[in-house]
Protein backbone atom coordinates (compact mmCIF):
# COMPACT_ATOMS: atom_id res chain seq x y z
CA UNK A 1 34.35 29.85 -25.68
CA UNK A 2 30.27 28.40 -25.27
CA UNK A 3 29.38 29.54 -21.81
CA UNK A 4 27.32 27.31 -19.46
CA UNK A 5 23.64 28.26 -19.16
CA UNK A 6 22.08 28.01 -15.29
CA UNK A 7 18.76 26.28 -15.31
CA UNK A 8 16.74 27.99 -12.86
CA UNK A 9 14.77 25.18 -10.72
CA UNK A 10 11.57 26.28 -9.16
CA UNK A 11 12.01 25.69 -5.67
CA UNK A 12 9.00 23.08 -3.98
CA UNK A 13 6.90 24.36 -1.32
CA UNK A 14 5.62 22.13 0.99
CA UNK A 15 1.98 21.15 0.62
CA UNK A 16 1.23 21.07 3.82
CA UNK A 17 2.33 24.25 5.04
CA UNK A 18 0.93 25.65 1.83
CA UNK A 19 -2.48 24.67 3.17
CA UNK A 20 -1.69 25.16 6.83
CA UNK A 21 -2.26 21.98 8.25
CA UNK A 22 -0.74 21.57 11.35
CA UNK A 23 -1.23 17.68 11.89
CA UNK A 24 -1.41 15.03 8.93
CA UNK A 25 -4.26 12.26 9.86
CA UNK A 26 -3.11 8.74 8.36
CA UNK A 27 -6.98 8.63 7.67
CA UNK A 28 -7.11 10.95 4.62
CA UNK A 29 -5.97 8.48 2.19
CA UNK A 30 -6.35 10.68 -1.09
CA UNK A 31 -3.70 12.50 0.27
CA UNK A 32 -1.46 10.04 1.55
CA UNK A 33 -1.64 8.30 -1.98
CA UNK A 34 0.52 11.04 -3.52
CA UNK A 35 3.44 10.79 -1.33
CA UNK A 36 3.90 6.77 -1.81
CA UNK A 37 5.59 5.81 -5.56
CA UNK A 38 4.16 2.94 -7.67
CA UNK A 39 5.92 0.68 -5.69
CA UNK A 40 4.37 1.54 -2.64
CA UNK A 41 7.40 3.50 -1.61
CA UNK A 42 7.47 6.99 0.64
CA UNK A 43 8.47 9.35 -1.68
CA UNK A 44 11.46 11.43 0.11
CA UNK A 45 11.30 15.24 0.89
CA UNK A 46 13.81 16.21 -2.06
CA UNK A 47 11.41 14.80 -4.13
CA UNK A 48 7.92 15.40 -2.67
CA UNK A 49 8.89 19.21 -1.34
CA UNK A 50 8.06 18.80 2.08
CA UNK A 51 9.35 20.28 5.17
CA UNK A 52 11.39 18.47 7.43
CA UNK A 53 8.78 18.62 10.15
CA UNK A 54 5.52 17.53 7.63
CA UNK A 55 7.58 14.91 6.06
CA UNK A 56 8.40 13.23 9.49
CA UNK A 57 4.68 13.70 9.73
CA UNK A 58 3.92 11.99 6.80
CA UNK A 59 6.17 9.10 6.93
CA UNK A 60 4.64 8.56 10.52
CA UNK A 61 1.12 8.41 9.36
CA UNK A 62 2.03 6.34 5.83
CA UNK A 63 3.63 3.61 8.50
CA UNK A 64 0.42 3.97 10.66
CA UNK A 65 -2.19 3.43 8.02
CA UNK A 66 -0.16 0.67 6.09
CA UNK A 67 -0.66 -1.23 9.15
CA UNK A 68 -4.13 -1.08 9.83
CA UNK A 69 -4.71 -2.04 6.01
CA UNK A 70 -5.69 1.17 4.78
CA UNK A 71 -3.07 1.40 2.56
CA UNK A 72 -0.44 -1.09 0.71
CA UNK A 73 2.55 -2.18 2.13
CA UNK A 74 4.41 -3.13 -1.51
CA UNK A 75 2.96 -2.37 -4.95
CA UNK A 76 0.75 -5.63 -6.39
CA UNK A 77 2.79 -6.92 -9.26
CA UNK A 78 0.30 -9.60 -10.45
């Protein structure tokens, strides 16, 4: 009989708390840019590795700084 092999999956830490930040500022872009796909997308927390708490930050501050133009609201596909 073959047995089944378990992958092992590193599990993601949270950048955030990695770094201890406490609050995320929708003003630092650079960092905000990771978290949003090609598309312009949030990228969710199974995905990015966040905590619950940073990535209810995050989405919070994406939202906030797509709408004073600081960041895009949809990916340009021209």
């Amino acid at each position: 009989m073959l047995k089944k092999r378990r992958s092992f999956r590193r599990q993601k830490v949270c950048k955030y708390c990695v770094d201890k930040i406490d609050a995320i500022d929708f003003k630092d872009i650079k960092r905000l840019r990771n978290f949003i796909s090609d598309r312009g997308k949030i990228i969710p927390r199974r995905i990015s590795g966040n905590c619950a708490l940073h990535q209810r930050q995050l989405a919070t501050a994406i939202r906030r700084a797509r709408s004073i133009a600081m960041l895009p609201f949809a990916a340009d596909l021209s």
